[in-house]
N, C-alpha and C. Protein backbone atom coordinates (compact mmCIF):
# COMPACT_ATOMS: atom_id res chain seq x y z
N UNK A 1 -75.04 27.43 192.46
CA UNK A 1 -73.78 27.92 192.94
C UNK A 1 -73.84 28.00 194.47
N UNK A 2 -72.83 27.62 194.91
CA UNK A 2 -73.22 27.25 196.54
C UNK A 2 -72.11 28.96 197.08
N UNK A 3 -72.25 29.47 198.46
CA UNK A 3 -72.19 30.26 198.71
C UNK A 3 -71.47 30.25 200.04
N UNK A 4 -69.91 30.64 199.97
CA UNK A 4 -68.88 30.39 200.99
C UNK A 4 -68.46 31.70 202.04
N UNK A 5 -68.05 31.60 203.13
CA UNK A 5 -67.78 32.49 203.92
C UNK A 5 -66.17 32.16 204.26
N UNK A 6 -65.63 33.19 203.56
CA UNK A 6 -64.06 32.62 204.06
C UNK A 6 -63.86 34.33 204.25
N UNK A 7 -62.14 34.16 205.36
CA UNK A 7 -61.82 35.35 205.84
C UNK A 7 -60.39 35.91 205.41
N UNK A 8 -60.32 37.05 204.28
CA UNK A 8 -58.91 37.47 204.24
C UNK A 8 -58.42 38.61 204.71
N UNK A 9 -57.15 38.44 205.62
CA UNK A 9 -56.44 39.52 206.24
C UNK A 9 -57.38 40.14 207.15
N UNK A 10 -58.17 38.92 207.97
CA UNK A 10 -58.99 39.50 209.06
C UNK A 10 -60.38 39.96 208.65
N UNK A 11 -60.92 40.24 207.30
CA UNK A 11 -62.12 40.63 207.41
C UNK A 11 -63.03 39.65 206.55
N UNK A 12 -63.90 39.39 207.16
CA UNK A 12 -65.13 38.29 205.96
C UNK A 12 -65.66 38.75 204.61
N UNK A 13 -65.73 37.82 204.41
CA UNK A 13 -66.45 38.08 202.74
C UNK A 13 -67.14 36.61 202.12
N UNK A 14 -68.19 36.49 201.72
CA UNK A 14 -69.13 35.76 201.53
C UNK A 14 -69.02 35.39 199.46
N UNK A 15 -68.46 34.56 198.85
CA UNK A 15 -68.00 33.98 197.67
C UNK A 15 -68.88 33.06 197.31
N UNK A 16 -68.93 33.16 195.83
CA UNK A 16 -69.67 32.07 195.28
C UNK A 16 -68.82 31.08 194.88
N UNK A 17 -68.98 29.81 194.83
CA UNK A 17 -68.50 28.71 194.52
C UNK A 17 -69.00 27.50 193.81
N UNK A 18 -68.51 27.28 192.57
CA UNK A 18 -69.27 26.15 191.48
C UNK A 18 -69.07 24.80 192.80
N UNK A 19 -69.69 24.07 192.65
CA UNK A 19 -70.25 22.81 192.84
C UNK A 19 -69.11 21.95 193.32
N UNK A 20 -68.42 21.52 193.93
CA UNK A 20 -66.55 20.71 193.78
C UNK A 20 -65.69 21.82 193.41
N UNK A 21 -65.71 22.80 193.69
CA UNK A 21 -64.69 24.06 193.64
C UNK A 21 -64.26 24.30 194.86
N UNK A 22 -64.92 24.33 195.98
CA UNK A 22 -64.30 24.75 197.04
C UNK A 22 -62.99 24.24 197.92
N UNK A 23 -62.51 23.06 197.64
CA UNK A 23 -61.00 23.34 197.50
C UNK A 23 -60.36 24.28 196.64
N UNK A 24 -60.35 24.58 195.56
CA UNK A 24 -59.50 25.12 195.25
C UNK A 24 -59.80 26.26 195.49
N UNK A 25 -61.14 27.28 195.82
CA UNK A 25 -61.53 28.13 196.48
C UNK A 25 -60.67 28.37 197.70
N UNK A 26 -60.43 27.54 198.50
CA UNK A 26 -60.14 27.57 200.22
C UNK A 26 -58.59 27.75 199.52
N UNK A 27 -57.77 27.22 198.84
CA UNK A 27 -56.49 27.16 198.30
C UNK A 27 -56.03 28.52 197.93
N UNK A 28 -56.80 28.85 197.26
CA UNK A 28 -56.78 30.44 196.58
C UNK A 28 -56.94 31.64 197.65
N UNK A 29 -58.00 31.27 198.27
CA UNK A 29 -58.26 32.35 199.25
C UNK A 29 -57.09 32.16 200.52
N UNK A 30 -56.28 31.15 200.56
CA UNK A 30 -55.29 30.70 201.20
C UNK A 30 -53.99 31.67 200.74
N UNK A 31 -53.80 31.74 199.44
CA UNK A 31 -53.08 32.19 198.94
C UNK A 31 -52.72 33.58 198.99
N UNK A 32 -53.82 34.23 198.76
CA UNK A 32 -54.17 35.73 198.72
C UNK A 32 -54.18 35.73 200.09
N UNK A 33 -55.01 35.68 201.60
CA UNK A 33 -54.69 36.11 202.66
C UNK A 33 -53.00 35.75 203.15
N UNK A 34 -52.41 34.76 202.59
CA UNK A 34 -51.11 34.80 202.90
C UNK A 34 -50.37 35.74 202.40
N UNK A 35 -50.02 36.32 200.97
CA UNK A 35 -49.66 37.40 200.26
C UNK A 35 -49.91 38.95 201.35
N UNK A 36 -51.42 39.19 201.35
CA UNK A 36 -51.36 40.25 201.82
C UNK A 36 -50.98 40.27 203.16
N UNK A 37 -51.13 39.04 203.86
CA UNK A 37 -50.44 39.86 205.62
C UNK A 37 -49.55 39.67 205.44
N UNK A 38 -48.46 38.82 204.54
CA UNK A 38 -47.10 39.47 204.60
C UNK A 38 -46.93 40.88 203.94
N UNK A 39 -47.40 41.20 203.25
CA UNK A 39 -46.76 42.76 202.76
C UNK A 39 -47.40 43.79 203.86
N UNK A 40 -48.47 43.19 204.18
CA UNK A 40 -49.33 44.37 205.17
C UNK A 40 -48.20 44.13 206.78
N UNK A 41 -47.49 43.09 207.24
CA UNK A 41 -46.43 42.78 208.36
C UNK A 41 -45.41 43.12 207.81
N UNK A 42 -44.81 42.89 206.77
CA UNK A 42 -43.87 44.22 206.56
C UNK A 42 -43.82 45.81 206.68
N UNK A 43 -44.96 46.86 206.93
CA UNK A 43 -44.79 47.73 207.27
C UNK A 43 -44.56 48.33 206.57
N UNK A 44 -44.32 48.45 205.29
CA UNK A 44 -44.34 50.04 204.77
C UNK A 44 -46.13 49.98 204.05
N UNK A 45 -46.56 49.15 203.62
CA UNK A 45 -47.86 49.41 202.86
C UNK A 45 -48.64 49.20 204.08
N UNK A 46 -49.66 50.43 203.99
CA UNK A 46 -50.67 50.47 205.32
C UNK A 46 -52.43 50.26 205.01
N UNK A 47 -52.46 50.95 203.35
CA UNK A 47 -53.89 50.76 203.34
C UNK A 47 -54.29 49.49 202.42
N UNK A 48 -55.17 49.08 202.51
CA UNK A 48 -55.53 48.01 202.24
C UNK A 48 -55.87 47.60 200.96
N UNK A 49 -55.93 48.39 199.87
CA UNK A 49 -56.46 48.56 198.66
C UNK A 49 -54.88 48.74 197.83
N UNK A 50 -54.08 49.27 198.48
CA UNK A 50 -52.45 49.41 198.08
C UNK A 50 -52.11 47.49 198.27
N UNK A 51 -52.24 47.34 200.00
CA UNK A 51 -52.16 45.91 199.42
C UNK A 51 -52.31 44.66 198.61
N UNK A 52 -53.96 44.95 198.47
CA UNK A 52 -54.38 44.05 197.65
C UNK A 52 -53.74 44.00 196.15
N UNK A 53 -53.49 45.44 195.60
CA UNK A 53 -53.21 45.61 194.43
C UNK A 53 -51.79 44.69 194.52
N UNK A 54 -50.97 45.20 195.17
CA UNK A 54 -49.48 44.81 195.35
C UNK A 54 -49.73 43.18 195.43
N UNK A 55 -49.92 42.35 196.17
CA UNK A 55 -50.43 40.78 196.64
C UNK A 55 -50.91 40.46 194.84
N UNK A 56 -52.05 40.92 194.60
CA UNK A 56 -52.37 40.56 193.41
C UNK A 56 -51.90 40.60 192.13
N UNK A 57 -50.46 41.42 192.05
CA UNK A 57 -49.51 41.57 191.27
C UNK A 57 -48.23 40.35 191.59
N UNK A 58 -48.39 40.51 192.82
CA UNK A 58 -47.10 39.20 192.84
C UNK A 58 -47.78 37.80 192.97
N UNK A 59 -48.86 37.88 192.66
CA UNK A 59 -49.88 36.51 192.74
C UNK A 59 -49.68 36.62 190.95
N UNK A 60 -50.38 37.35 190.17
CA UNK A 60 -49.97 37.21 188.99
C UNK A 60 -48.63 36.76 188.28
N UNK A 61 -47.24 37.62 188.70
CA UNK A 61 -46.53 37.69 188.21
C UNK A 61 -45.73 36.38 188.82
N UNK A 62 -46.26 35.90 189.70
CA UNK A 62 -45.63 34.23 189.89
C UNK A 62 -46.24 32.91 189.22
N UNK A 63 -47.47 33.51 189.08
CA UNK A 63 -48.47 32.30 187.65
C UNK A 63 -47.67 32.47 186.76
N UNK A 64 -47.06 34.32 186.17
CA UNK A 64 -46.86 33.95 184.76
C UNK A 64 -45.56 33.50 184.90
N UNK A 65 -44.86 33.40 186.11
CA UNK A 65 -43.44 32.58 185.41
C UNK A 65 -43.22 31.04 185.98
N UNK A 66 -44.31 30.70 186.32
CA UNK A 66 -44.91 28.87 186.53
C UNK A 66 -44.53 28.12 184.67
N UNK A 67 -43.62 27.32 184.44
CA UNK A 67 -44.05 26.72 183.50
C UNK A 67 -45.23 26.74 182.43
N UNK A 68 -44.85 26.87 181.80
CA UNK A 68 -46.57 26.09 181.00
C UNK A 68 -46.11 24.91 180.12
N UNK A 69 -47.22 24.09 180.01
CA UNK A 69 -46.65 22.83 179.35
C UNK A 69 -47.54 23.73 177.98
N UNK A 70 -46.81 22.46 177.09
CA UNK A 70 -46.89 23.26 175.56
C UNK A 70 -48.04 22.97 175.09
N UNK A 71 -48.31 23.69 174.46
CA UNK A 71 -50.00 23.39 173.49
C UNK A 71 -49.29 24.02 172.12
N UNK A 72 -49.85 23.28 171.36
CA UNK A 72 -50.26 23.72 169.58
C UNK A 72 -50.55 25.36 169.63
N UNK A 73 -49.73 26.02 169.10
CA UNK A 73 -50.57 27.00 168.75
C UNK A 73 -50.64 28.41 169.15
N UNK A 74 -49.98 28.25 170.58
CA UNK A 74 -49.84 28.99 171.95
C UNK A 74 -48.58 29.58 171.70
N UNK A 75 -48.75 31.14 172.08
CA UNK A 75 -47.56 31.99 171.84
C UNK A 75 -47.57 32.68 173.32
N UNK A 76 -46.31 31.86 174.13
CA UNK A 76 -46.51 32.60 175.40
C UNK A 76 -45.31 33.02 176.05
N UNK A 77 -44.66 33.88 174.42
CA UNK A 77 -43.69 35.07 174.97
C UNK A 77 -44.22 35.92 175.22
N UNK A 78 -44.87 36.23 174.92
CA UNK A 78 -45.84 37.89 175.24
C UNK A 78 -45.68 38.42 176.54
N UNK A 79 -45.80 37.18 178.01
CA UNK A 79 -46.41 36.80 179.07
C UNK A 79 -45.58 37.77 179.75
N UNK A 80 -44.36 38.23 179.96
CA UNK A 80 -43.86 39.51 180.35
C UNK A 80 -44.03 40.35 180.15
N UNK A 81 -44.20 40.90 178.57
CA UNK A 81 -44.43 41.87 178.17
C UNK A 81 -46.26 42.30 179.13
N UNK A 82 -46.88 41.29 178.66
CA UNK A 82 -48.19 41.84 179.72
C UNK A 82 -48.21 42.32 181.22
N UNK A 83 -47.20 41.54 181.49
CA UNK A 83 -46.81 41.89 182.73
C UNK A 83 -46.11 43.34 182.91
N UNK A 84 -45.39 43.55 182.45
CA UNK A 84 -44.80 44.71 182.53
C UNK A 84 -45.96 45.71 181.92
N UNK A 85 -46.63 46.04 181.18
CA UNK A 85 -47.42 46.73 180.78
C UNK A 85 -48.32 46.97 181.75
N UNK A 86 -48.99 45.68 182.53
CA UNK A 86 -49.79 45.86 183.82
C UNK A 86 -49.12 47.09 184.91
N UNK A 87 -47.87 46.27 185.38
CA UNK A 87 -47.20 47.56 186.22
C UNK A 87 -47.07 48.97 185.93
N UNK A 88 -46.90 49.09 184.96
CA UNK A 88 -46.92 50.46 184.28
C UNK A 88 -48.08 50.71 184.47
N UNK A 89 -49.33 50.72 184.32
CA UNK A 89 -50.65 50.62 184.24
C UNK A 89 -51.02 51.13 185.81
N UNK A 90 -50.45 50.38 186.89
CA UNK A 90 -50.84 50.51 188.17
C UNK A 90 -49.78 51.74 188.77
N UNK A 91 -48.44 51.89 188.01
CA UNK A 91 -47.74 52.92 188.85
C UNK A 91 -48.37 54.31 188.35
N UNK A 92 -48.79 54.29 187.14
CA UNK A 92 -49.77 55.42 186.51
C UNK A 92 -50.83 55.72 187.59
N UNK A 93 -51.34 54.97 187.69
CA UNK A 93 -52.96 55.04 188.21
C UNK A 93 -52.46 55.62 189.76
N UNK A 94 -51.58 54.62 190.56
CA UNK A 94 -51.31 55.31 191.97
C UNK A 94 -50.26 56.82 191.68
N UNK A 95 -50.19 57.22 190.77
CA UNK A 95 -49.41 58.48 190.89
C UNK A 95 -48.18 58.82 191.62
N UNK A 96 -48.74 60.12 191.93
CA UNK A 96 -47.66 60.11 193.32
C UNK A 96 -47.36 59.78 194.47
N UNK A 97 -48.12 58.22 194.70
CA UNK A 97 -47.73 57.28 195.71
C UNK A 97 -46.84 56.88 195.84
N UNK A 98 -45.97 56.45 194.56
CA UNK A 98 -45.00 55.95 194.22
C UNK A 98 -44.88 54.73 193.36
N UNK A 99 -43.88 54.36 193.37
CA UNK A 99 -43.77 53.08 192.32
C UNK A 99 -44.41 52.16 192.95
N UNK A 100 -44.70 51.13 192.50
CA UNK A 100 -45.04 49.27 193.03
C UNK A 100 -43.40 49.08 192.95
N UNK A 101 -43.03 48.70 191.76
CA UNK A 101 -41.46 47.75 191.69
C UNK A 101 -40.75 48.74 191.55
């Protein structure tokens, strides 16, 4: 496993990476530092762990409403319902921070 140094929202962090992964590594980590400095340049979310959560919820919740091509077998109404259950999950946990959505 080869061993990458990429930087999100300004601070380093050192990743492992299978073998011909690191595009889509650099893509991803592309993704996520874009997510969080926009919510962190919008100004109301300040700490960084609020961001990530938030970024990583709208990183999720835009996979799950990407298409899926069909497979045999595959039941993927659920895919909101998980979603929504997640949020609930995270407005619990931050309390009286307030809501996410």
């Amino acid at each position: 496993m080869k061993q990458m140094e990429v930087t999100i929202m300004g601070q380093s962090y050192i990743l492992g990476c299978p073998e011909g992964g690191e595009q889509s590594l650099l893509e991803a980590v592309g993704n996520v530092d874009r997510e969080m400095s926009a919510i962190r340049d919008a100004g109301k979310v300040k700490a960084r762990e609020r961001i990530a959560v938030l970024a990583a919820l709208n990183l999720a919740y835009a996979l799950a409403e990407r298409p899926l091509p069909a497979r045999a077998g595959t039941d993927v109404s659920s895919g909101s319902t998980d979603i929504d259950a997640l949020i609930r999950r995270v407005d619990q946990a931050l309390g009286a921070d307030g809501q996410l959505l």
